[in-house]
PDB file of N, CA and C in Angstrom:
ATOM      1  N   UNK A   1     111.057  98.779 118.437  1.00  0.00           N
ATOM      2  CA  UNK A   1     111.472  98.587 117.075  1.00  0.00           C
ATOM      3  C   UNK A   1     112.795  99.307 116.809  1.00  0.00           C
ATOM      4  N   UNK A   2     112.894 100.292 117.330  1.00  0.00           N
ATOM      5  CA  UNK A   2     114.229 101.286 117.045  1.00  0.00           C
ATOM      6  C   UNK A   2     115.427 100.313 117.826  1.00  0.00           C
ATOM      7  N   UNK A   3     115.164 100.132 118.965  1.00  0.00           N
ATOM      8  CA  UNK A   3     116.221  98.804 119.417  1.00  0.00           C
ATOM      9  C   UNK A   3     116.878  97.435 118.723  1.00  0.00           C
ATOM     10  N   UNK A   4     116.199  97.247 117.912  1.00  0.00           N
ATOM     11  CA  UNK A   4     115.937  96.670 117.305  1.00  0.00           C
ATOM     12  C   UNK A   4     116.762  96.383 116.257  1.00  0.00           C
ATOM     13  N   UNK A   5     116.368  97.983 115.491  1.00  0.00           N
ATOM     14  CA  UNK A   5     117.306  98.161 114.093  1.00  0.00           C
ATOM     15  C   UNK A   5     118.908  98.337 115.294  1.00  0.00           C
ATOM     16  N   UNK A   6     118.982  99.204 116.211  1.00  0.00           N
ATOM     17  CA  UNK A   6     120.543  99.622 116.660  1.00  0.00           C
ATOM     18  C   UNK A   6     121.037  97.982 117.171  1.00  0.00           C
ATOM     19  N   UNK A   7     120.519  97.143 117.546  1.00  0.00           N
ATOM     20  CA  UNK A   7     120.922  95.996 117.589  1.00  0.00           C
ATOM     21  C   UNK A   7     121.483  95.149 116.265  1.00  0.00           C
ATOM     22  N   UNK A   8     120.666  95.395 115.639  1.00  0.00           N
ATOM     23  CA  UNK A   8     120.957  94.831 114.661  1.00  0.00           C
ATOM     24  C   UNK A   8     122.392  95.482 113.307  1.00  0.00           C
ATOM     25  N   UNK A   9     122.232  96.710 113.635  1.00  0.00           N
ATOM     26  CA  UNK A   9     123.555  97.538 112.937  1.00  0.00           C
ATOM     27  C   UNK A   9     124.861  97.310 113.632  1.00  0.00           C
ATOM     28  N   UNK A  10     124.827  96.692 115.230  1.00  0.00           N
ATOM     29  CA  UNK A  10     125.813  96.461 115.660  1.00  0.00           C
ATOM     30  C   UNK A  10     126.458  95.416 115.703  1.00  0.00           C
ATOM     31  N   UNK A  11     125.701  94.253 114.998  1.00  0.00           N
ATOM     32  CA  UNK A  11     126.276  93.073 114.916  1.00  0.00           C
ATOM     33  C   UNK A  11     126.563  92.463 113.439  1.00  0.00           C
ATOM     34  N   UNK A  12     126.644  93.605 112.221  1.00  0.00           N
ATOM     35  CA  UNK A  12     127.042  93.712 111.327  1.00  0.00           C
ATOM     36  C   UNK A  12     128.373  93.465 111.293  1.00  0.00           C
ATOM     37  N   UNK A  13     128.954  92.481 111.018  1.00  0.00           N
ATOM     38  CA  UNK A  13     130.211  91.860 110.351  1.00  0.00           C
ATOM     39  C   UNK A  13     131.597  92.712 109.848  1.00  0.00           C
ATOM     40  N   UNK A  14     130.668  93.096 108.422  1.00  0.00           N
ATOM     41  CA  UNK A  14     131.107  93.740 107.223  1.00  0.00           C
ATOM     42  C   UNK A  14     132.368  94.796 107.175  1.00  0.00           C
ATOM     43  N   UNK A  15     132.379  94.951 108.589  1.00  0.00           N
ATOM     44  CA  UNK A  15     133.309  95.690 108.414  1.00  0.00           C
ATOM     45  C   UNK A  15     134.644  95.800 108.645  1.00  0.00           C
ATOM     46  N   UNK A  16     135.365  96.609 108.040  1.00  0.00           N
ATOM     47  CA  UNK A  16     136.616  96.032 108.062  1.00  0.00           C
ATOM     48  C   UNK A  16     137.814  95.852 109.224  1.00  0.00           C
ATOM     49  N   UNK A  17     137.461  96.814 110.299  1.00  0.00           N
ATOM     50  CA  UNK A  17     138.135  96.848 111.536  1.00  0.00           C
ATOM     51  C   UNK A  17     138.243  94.947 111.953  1.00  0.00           C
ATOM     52  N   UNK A  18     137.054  94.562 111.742  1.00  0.00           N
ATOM     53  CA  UNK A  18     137.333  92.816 112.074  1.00  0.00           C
ATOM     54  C   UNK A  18     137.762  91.705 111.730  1.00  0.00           C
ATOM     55  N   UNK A  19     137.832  91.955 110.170  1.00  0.00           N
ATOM     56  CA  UNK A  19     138.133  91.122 109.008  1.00  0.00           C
ATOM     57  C   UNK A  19     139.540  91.490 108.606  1.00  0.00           C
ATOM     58  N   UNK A  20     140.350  92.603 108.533  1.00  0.00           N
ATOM     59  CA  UNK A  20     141.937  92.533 108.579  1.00  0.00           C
ATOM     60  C   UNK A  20     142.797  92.483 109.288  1.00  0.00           C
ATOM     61  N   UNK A  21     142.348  92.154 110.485  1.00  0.00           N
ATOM     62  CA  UNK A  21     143.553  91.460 111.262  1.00  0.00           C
ATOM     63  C   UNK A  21     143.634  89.825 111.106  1.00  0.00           C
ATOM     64  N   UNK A  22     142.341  88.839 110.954  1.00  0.00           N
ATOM     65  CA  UNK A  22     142.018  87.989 110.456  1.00  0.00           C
ATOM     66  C   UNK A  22     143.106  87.813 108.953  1.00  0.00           C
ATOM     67  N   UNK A  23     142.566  88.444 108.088  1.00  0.00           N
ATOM     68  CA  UNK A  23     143.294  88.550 106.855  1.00  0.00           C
ATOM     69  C   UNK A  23     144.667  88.505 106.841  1.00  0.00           C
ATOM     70  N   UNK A  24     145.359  89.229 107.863  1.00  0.00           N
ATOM     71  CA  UNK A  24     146.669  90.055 107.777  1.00  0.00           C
ATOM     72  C   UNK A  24     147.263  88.576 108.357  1.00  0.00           C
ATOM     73  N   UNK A  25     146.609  87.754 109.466  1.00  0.00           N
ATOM     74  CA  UNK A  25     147.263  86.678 110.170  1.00  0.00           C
ATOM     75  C   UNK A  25     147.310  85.446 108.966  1.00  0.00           C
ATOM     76  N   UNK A  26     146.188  85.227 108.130  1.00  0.00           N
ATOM     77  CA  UNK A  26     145.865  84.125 107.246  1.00  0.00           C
ATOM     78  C   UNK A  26     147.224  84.352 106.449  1.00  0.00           C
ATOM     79  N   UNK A  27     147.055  85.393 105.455  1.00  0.00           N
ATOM     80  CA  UNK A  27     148.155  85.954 104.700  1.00  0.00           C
ATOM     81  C   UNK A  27     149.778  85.427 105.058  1.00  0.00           C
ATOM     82  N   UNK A  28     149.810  86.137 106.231  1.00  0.00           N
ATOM     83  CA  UNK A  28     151.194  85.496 107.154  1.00  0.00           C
ATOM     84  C   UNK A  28     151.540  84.108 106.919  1.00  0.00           C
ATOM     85  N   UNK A  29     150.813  83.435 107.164  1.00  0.00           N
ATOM     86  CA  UNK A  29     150.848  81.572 107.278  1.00  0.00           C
ATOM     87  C   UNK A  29     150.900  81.476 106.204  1.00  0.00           C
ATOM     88  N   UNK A  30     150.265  82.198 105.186  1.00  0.00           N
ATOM     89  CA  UNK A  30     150.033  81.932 103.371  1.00  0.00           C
ATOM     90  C   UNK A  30     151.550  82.097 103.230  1.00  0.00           C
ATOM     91  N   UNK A  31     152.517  83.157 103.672  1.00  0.00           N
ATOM     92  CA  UNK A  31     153.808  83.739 103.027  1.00  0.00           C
ATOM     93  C   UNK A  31     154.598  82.293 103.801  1.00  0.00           C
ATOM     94  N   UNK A  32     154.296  82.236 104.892  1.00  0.00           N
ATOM     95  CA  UNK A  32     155.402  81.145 105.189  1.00  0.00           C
ATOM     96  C   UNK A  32     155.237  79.904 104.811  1.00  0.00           C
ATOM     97  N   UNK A  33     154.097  79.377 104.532  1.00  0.00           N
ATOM     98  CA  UNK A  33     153.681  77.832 103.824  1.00  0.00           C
ATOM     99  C   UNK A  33     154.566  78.165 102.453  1.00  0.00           C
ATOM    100  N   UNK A  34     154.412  79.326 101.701  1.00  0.00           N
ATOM    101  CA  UNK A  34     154.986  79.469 100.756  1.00  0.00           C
ATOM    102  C   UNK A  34     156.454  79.315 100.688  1.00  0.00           C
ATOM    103  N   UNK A  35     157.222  80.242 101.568  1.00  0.00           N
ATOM    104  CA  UNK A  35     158.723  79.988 101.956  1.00  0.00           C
ATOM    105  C   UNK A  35     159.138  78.986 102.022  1.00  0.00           C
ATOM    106  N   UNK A  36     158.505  77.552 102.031  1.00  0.00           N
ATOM    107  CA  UNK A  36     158.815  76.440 102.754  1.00  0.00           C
ATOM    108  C   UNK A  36     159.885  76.069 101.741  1.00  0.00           C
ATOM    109  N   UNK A  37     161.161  75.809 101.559  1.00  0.00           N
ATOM    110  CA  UNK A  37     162.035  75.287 100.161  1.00  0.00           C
ATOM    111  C   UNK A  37     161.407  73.586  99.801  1.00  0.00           C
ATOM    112  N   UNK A  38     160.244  73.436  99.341  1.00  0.00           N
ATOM    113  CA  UNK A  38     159.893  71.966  99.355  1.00  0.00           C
ATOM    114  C   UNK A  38     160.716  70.773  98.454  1.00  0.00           C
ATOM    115  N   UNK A  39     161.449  71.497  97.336  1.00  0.00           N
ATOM    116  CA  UNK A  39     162.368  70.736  97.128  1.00  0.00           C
ATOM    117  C   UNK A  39     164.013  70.703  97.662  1.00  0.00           C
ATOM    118  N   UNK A  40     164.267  71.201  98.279  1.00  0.00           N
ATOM    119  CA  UNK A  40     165.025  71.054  99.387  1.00  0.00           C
ATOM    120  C   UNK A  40     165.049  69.770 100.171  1.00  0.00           C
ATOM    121  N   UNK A  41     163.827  69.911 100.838  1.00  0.00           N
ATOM    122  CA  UNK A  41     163.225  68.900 101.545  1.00  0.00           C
ATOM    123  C   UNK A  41     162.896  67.596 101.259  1.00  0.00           C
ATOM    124  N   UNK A  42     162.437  67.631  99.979  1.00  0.00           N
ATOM    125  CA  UNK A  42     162.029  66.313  99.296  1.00  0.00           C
ATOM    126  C   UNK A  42     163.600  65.599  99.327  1.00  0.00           C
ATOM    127  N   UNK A  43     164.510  66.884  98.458  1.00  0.00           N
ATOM    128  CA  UNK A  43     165.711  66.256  97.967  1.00  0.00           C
ATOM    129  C   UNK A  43     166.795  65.305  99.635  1.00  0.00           C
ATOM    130  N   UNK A  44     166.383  66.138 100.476  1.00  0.00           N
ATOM    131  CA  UNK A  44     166.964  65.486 102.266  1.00  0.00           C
ATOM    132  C   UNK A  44     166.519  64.106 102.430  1.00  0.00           C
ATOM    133  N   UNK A  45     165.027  64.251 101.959  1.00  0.00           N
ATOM    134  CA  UNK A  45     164.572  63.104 102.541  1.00  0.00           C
ATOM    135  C   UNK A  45     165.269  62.189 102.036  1.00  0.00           C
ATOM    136  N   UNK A  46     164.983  62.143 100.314  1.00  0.00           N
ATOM    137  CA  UNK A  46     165.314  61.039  99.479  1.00  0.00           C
ATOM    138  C   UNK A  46     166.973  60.754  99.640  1.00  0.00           C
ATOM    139  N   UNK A  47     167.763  61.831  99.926  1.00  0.00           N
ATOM    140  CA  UNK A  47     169.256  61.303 100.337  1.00  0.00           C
ATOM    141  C   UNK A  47     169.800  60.506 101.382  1.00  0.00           C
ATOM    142  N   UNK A  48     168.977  61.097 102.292  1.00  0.00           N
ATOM    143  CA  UNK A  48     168.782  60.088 104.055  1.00  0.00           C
ATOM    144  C   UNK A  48     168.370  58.665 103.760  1.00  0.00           C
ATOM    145  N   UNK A  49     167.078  58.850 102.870  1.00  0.00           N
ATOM    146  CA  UNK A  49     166.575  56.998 102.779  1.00  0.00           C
ATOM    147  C   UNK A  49     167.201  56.426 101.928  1.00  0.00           C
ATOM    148  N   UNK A  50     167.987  56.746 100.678  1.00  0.00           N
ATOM    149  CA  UNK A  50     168.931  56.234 100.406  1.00  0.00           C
ATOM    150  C   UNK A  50     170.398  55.680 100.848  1.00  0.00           C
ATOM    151  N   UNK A  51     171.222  56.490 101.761  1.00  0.00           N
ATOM    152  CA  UNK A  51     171.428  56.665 102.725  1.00  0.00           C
ATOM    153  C   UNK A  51     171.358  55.208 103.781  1.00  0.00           C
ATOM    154  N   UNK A  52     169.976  55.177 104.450  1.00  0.00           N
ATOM    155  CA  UNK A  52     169.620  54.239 105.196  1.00  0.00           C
ATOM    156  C   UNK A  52     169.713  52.817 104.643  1.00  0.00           C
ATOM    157  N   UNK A  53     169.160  53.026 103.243  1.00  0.00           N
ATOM    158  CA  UNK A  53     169.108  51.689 102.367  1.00  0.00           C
ATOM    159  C   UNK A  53     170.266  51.101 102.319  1.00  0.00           C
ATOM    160  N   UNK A  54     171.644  51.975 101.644  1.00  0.00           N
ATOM    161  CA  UNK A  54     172.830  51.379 102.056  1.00  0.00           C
ATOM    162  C   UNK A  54     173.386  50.996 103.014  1.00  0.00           C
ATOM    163  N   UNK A  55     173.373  51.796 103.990  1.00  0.00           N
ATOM    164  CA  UNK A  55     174.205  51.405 105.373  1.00  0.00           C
ATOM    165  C   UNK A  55     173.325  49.922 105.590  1.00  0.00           C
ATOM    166  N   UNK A  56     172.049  49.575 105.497  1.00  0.00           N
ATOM    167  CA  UNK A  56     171.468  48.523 105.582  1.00  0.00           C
ATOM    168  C   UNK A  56     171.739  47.157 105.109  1.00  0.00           C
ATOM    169  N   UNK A  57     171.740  47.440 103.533  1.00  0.00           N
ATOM    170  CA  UNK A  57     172.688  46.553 102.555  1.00  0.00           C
ATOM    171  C   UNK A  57     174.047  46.432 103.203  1.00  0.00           C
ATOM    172  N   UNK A  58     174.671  47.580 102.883  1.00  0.00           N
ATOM    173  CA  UNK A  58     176.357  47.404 103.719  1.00  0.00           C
ATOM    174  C   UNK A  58     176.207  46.034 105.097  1.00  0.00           C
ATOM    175  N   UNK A  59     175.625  46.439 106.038  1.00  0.00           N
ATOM    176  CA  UNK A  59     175.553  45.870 107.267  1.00  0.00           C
ATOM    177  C   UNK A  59     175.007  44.253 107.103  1.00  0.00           C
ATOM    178  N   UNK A  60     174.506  44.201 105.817  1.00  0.00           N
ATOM    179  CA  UNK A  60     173.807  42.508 106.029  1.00  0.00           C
ATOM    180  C   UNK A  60     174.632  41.759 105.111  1.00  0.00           C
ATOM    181  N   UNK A  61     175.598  42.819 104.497  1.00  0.00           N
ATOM    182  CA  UNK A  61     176.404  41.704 103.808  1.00  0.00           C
ATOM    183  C   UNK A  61     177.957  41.462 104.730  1.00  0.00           C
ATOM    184  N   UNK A  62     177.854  42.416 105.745  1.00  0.00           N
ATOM    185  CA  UNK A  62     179.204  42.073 106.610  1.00  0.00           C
ATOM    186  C   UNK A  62     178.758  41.284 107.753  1.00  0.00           C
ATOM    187  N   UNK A  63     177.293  41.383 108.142  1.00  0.00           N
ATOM    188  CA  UNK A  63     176.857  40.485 108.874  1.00  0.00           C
ATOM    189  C   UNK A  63     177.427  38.859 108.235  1.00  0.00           C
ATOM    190  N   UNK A  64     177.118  38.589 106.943  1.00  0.00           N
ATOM    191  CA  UNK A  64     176.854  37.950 106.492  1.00  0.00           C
ATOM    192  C   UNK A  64     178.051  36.913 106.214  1.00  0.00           C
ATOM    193  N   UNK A  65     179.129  38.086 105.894  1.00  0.00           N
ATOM    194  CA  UNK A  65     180.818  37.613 105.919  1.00  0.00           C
ATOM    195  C   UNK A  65     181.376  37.149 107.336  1.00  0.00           C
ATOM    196  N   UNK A  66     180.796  37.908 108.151  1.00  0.00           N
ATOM    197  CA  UNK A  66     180.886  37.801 109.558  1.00  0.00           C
ATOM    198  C   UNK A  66     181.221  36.533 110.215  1.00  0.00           C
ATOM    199  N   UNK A  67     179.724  36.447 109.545  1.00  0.00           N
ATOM    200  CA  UNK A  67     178.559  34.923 110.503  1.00  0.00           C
ATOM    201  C   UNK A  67     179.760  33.540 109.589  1.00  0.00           C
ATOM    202  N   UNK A  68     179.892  33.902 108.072  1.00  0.00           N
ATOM    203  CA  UNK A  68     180.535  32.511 107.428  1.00  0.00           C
ATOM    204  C   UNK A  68     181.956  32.485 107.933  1.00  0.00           C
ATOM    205  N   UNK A  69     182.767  33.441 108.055  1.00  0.00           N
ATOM    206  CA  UNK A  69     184.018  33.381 108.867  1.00  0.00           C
ATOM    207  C   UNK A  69     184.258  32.742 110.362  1.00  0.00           C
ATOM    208  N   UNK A  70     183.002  33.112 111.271  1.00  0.00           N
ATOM    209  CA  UNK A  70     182.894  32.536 112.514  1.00  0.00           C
ATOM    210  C   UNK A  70     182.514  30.847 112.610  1.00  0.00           C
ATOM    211  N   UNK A  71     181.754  31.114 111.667  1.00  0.00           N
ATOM    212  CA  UNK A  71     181.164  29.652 111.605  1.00  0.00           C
ATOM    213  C   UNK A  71     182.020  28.670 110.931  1.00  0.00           C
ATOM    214  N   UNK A  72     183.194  29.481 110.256  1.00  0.00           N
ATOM    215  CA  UNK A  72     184.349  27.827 109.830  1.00  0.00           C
ATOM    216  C   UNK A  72     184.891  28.192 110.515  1.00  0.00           C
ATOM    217  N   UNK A  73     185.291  29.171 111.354  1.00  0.00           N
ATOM    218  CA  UNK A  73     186.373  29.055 112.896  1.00  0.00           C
ATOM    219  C   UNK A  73     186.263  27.951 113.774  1.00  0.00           C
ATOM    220  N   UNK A  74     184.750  27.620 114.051  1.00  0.00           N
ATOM    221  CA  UNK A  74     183.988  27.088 115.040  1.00  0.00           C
ATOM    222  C   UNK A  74     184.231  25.746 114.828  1.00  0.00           C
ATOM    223  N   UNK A  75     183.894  25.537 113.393  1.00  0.00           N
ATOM    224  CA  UNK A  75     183.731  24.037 112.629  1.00  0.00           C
ATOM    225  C   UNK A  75     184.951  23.718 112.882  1.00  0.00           C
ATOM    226  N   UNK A  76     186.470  24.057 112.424  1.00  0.00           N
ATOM    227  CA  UNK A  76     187.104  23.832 112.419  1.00  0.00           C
ATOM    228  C   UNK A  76     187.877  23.675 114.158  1.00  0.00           C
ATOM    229  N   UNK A  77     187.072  24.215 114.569  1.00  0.00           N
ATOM    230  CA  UNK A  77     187.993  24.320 116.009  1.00  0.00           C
ATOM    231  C   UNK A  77     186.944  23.162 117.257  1.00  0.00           C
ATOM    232  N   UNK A  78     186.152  22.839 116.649  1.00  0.00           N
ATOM    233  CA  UNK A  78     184.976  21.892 117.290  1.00  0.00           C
ATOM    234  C   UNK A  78     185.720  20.433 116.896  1.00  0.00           C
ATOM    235  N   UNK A  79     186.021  20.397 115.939  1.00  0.00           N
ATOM    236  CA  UNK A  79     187.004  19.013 115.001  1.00  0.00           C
ATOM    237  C   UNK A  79     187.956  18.915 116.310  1.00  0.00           C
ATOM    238  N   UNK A  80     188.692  20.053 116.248  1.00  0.00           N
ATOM    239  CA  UNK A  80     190.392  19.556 117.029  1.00  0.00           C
ATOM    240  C   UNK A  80     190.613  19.599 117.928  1.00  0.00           C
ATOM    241  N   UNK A  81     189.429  20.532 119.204  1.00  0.00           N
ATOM    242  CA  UNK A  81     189.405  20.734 120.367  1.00  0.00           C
ATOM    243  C   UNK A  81     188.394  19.132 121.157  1.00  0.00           C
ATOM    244  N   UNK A  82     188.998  18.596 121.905  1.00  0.00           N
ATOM    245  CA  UNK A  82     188.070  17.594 122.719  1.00  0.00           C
ATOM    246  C   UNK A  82     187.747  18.797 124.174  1.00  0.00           C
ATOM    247  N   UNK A  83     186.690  19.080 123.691  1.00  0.00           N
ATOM    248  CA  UNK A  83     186.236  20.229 125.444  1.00  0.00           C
ATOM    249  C   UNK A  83     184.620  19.931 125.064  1.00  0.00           C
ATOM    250  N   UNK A  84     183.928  20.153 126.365  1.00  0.00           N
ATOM    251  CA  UNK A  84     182.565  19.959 126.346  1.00  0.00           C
ATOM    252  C   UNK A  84     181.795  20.460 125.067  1.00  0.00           C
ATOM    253  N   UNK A  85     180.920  19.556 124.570  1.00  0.00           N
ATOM    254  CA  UNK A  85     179.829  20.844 123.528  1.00  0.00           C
ATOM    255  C   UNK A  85     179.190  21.927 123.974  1.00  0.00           C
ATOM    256  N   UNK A  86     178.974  22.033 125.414  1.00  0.00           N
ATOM    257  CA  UNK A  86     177.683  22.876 125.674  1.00  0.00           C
ATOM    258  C   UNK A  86     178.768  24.001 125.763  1.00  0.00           C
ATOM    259  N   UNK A  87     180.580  23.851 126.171  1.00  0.00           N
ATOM    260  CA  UNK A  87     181.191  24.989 126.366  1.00  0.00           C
ATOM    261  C   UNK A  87     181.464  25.846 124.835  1.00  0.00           C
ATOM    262  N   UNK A  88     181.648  24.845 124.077  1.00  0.00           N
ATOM    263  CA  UNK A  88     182.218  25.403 122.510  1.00  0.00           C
ATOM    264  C   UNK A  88     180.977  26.028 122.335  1.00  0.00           C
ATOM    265  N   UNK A  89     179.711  25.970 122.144  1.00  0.00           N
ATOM    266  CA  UNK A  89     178.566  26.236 121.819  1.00  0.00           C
ATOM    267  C   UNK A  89     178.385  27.558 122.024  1.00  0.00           C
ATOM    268  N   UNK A  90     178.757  27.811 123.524  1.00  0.00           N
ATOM    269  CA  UNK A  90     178.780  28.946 124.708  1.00  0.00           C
ATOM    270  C   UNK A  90     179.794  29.810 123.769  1.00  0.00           C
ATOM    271  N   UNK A  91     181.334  29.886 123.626  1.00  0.00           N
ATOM    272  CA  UNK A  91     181.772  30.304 123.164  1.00  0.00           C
ATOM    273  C   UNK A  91     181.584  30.734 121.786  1.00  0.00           C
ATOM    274  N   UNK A  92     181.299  29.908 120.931  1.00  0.00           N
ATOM    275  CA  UNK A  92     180.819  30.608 119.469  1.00  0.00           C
ATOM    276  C   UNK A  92     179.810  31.409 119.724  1.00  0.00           C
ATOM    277  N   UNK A  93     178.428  31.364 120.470  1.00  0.00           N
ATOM    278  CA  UNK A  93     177.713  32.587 120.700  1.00  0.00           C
ATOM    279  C   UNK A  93     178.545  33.926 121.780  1.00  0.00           C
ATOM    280  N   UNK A  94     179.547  33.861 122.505  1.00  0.00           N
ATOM    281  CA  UNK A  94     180.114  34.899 122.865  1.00  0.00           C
ATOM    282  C   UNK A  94     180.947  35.479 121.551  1.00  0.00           C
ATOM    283  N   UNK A  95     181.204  34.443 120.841  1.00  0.00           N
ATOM    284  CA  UNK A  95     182.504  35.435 119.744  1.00  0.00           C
ATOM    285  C   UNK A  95     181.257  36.230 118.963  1.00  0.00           C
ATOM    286  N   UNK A  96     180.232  35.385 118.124  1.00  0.00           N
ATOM    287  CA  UNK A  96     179.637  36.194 117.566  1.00  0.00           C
ATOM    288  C   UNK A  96     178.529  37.441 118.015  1.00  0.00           C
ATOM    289  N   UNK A  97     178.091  37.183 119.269  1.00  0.00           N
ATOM    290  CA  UNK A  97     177.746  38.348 119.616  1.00  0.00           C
ATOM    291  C   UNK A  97     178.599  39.674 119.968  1.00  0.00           C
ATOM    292  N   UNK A  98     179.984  39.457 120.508  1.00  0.00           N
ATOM    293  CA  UNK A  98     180.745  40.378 120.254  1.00  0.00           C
ATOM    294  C   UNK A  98     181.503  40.910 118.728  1.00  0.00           C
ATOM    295  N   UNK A  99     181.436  40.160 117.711  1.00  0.00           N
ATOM    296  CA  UNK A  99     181.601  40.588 116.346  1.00  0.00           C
ATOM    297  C   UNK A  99     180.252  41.234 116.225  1.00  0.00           C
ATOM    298  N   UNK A 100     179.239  40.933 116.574  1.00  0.00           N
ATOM    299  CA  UNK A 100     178.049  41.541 115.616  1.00  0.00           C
ATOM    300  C   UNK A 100     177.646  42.981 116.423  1.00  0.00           C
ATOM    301  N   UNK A 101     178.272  42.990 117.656  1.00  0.00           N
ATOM    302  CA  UNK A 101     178.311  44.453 118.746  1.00  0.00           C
ATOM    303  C   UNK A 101     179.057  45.525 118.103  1.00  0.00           C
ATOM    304  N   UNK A 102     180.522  44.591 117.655  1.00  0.00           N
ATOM    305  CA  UNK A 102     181.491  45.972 117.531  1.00  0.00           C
ATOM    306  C   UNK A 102     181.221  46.529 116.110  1.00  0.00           C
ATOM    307  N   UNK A 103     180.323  45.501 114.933  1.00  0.00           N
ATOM    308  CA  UNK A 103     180.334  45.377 113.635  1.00  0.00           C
ATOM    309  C   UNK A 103     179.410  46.642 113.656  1.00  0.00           C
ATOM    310  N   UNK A 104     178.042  46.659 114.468  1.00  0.00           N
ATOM    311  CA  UNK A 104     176.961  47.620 114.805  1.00  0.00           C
ATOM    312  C   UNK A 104     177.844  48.822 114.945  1.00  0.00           C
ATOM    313  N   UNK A 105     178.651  48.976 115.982  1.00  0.00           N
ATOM    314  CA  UNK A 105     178.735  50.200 116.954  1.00  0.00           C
ATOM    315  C   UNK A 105     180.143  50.788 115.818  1.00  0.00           C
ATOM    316  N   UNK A 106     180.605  50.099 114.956  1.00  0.00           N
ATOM    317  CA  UNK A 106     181.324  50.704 113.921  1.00  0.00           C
ATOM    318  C   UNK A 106     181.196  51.448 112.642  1.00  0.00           C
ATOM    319  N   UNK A 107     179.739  50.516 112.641  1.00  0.00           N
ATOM    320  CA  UNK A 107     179.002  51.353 111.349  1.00  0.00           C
ATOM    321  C   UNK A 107     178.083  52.351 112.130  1.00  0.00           C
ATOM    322  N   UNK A 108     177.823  52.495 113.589  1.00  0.00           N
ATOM    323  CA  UNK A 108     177.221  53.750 113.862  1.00  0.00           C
ATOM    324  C   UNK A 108     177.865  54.910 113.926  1.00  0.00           C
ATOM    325  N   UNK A 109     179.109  54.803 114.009  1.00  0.00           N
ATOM    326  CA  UNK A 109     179.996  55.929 114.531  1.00  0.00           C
ATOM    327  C   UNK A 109     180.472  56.065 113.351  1.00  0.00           C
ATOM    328  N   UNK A 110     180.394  55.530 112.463  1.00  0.00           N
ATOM    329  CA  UNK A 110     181.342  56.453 110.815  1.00  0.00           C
ATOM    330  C   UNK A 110     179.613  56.426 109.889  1.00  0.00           C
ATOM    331  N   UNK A 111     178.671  56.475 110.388  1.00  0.00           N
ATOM    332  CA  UNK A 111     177.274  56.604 109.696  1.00  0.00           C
ATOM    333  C   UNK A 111     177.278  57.998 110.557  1.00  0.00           C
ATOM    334  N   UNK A 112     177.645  58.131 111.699  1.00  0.00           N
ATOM    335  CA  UNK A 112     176.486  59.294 112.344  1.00  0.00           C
ATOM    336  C   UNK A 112     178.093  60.256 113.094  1.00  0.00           C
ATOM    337  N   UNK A 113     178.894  60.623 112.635  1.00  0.00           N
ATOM    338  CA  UNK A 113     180.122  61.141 113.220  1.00  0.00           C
ATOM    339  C   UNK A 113     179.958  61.586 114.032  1.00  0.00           C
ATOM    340  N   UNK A 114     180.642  62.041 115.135  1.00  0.00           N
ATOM    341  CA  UNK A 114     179.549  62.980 116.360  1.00  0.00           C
ATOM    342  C   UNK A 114     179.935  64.538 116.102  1.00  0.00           C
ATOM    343  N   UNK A 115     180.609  65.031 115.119  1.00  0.00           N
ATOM    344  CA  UNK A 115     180.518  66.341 114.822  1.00  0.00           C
ATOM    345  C   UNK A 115     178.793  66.422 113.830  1.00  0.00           C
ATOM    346  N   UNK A 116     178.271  65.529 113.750  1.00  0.00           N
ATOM    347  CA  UNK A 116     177.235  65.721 113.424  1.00  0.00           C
ATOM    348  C   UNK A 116     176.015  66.139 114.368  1.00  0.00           C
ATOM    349  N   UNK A 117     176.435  66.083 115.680  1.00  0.00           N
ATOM    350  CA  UNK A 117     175.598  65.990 116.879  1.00  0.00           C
ATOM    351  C   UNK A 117     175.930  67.564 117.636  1.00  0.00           C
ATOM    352  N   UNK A 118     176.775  68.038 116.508  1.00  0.00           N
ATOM    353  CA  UNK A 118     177.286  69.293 117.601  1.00  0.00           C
ATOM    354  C   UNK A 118     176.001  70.596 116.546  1.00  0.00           C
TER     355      UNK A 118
END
């Protein structure tokens, strides 16, 4: 019976040697969840996806100028040229895939500067 009780006094909790280092670590995470600047953050996000929205818009309306500029080049040059169809065909998809390459890789490089990468 005396074993018993000393067993049992030793697996008492309560005390504090065990429970404040516990505490002291919770606390910690409490101060830095707190630190977090959350409107800071909110305000990044919402500037970036705005941000994205334009460059998006921007890009589908130059796509868009793009595609109608190429396409009366074509029309007009399909009229006056006698050369195969399957070659003119060939060629209007080389012009516009190289307009719609350099159109991309122009709005990436003045969207994303590369002093932004340093």
């Amino acid at each position: 019976m005396k074993q018993l009780l000393l067993a049992a006094s030793t697996t008492d909790s309560s005390g504090s040697s065990i429970t404040e280092p516990a505490a002291a670590q919770l606390n910690a995470l409490q101060k830095w969840w707190a630190s977090i600047d959350w409107e800071s953050i909110i305000g990044l996000l919402i500037q970036k996806a705005l941000m994205l929205l334009f460059l998006c818009i921007l890009f589908g309306i130059l796509l868009k100028i793009s595609n109608m500029i190429i396409d009366r080049i074509y029309r007009s040059y399909e009229k006056k040229a006698s050369f195969n169809v399957s070659r003119i065909n060939t060629i209007h998809t080389l012009i516009r895939n190289t307009v719609h390459y350099t159109l991309g890789f122009f709005l990436s490089m003045h969207s994303f500067p590369p002093s932004a990468y340093l």
